[in-house]
N, C-alpha and C. Protein backbone atom coordinates (compact mmCIF):
# COMPACT_ATOMS: atom_id res chain seq x y z
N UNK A 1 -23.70 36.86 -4.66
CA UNK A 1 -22.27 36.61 -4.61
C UNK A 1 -21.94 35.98 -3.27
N UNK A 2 -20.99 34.56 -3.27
CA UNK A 2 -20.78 33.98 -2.12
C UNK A 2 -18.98 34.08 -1.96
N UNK A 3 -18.61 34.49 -0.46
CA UNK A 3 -17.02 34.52 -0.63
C UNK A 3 -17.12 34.14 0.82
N UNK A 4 -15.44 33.35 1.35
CA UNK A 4 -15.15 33.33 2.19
C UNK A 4 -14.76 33.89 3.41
N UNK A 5 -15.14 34.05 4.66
CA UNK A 5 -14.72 34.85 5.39
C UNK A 5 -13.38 35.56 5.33
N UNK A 6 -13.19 36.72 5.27
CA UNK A 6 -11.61 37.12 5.41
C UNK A 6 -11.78 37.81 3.88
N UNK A 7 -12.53 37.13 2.94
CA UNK A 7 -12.40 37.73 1.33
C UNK A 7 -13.17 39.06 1.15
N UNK A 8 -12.91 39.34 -0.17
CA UNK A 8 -13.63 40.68 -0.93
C UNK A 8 -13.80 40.42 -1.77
N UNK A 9 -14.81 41.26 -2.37
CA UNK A 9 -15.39 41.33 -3.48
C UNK A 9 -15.44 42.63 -4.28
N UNK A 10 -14.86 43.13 -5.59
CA UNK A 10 -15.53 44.49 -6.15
C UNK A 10 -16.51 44.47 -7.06
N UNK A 11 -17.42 45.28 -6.48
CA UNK A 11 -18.64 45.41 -6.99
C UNK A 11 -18.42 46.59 -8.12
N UNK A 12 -18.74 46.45 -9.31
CA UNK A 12 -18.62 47.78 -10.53
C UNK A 12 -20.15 47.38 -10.85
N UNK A 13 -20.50 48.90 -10.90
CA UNK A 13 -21.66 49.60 -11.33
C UNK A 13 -21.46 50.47 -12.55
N UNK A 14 -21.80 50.63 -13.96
CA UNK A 14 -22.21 51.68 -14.94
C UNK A 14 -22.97 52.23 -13.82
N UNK A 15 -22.40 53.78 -14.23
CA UNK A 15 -23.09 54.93 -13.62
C UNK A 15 -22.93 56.33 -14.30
N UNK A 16 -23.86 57.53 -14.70
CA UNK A 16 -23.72 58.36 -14.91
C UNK A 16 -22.59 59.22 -14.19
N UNK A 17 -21.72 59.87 -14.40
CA UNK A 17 -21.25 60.44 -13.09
C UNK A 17 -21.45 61.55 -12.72
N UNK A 18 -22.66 62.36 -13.71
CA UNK A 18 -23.57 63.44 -13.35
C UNK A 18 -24.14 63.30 -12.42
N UNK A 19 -24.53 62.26 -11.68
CA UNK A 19 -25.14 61.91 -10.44
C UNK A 19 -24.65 61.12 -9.39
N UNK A 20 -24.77 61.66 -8.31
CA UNK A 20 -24.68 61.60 -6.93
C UNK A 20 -24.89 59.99 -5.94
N UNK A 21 -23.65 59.16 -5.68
CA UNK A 21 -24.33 57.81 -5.16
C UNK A 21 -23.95 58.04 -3.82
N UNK A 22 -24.47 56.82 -3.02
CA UNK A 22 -24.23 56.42 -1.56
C UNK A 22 -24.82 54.88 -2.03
N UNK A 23 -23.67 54.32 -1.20
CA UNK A 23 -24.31 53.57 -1.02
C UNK A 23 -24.07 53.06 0.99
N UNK A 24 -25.19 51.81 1.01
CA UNK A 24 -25.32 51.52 2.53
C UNK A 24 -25.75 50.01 3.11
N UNK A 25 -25.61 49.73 3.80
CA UNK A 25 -24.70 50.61 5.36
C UNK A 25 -23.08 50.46 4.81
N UNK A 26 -22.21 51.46 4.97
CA UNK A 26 -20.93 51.55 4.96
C UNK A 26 -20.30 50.42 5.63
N UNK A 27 -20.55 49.83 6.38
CA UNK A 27 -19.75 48.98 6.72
C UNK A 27 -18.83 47.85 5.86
N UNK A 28 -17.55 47.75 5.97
CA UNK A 28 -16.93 46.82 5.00
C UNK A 28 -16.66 47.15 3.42
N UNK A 29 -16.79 48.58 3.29
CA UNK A 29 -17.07 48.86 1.79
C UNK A 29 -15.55 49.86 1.69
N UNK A 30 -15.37 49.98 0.60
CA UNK A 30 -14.44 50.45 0.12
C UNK A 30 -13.92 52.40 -0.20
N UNK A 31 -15.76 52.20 -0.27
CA UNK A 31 -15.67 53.50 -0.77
C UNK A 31 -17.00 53.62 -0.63
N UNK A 32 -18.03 54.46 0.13
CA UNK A 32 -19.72 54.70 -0.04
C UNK A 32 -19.90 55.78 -1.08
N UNK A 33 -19.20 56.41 -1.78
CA UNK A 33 -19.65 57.25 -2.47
C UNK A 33 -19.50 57.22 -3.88
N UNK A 34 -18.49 56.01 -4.18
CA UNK A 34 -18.30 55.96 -5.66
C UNK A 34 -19.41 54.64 -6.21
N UNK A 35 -19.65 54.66 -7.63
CA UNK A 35 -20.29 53.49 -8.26
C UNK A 35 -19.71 52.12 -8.03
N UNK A 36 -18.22 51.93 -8.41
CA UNK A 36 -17.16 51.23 -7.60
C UNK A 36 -16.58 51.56 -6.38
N UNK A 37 -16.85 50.11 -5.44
CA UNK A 37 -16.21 49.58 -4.67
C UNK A 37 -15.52 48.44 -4.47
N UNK A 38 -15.10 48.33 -3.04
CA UNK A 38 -14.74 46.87 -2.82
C UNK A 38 -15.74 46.28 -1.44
N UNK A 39 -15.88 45.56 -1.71
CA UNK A 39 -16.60 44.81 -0.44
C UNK A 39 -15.88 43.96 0.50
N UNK A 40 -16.08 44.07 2.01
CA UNK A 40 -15.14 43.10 2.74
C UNK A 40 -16.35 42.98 3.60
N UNK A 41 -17.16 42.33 3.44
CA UNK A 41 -17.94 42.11 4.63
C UNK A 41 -17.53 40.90 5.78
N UNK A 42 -17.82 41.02 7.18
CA UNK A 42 -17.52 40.24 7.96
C UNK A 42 -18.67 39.38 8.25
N UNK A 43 -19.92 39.59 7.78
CA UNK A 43 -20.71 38.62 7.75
C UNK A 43 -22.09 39.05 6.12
N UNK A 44 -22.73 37.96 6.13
CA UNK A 44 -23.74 37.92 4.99
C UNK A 44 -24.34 39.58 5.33
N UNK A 45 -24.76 40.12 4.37
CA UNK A 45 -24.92 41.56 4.23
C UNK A 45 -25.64 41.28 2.87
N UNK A 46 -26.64 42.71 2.51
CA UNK A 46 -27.29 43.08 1.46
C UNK A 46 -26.75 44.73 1.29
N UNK A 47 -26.04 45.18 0.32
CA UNK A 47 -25.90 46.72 0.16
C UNK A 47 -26.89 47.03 -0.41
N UNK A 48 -26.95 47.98 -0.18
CA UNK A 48 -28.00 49.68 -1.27
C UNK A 48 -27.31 50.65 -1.97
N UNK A 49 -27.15 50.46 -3.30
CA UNK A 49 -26.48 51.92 -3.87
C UNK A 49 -27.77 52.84 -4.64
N UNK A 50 -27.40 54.02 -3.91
CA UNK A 50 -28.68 55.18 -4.30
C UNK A 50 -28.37 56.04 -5.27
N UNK A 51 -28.80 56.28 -6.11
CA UNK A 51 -27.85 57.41 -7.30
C UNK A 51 -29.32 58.58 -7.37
N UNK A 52 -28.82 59.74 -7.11
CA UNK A 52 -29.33 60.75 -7.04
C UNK A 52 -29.09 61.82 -8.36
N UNK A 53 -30.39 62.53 -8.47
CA UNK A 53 -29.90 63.55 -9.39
C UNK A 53 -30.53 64.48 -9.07
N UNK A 54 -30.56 65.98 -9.58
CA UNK A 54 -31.78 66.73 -8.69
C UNK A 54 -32.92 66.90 -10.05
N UNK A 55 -33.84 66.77 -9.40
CA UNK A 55 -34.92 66.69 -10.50
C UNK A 55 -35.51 64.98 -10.56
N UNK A 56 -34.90 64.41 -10.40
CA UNK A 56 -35.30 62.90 -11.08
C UNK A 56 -35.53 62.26 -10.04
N UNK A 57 -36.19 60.93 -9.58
CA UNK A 57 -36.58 60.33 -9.25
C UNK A 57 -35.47 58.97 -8.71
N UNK A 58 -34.86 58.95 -7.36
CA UNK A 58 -33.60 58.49 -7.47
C UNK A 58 -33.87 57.34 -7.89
N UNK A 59 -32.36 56.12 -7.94
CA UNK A 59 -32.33 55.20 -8.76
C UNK A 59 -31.82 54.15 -7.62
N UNK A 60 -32.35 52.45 -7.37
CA UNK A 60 -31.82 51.90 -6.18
C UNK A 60 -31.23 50.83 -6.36
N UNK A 61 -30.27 49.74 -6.36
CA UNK A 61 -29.82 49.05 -6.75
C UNK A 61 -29.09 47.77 -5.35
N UNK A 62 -29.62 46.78 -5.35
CA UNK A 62 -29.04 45.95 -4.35
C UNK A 62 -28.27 45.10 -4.51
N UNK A 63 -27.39 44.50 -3.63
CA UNK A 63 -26.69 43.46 -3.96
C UNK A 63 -26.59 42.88 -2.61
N UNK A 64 -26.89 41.49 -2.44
CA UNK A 64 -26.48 40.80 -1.59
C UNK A 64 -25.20 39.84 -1.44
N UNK A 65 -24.14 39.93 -0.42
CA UNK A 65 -23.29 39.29 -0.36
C UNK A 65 -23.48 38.19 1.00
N UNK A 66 -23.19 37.09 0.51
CA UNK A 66 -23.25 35.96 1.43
C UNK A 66 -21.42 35.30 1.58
N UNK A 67 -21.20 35.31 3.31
CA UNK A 67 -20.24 35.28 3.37
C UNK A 67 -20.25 34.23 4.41
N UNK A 68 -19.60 33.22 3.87
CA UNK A 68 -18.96 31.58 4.59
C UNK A 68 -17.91 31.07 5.20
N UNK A 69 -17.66 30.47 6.11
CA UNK A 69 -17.12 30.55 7.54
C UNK A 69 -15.53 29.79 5.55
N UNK A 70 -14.81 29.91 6.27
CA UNK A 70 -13.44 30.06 5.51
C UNK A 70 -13.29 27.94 5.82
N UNK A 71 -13.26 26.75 4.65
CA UNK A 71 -13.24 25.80 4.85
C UNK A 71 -11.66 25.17 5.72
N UNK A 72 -11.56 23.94 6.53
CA UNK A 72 -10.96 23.47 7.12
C UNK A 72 -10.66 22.18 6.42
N UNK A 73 -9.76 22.09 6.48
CA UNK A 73 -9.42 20.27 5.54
C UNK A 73 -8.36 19.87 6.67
N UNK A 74 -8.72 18.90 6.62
CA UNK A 74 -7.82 17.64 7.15
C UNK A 74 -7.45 16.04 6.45
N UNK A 75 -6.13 15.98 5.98
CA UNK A 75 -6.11 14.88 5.01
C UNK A 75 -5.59 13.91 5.67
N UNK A 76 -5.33 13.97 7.51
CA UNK A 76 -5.04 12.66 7.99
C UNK A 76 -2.99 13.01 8.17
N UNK A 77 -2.91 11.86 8.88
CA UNK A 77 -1.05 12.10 9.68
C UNK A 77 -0.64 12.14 7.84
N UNK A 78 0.75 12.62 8.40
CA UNK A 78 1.36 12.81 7.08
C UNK A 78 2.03 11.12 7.46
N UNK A 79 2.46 10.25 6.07
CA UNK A 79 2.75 9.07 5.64
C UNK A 79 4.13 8.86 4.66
N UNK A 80 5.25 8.29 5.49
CA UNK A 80 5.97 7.44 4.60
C UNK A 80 5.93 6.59 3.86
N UNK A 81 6.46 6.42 2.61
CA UNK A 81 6.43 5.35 2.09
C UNK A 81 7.78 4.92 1.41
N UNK A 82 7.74 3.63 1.21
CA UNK A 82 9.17 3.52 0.21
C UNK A 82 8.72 2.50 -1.04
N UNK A 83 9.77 2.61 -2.40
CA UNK A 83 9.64 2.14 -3.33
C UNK A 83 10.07 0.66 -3.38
């Protein structure tokens, strides 16, 4: 997923909710403990969401967000004209 600096993103995960997430590094996130979040990262980042259960073998899931400097336009002096 690619967004502009300043943007977000929500990330939704299907998840049991018998089990236990984190996800990481917290930074820019919305929420580290639910399946859903929102993402605001201030630069390109990869999360980790971990879903735990006791007994089982946890579960790992990544997502990388790539985040791009916010574009600049310039269309030149503004111009009169007449008919």
């Amino acid at each position: 997923t690619t967004i502009c600096r300043g943007g977000s993103v929500p990330i939704s995960v299907t998840g049991d909710p018998r089990y236990t997430y984190l996800w990481t590094p917290p930074t820019g996130l919305s929420s580290t403990t639910q399946p859903n979040t929102t993402a605001t990262p201030d630069t390109t980042r990869a999360y980790t969401l971990r879903a735990t259960y006791p007994g089982c073998p946890d579960s790992k899931l990544s997502i990388l967000i790539t985040v791009e400097p916010v574009p600049v336009v310039n269309a030149g002096r503004d111009t009169t004209l007449c008919f």
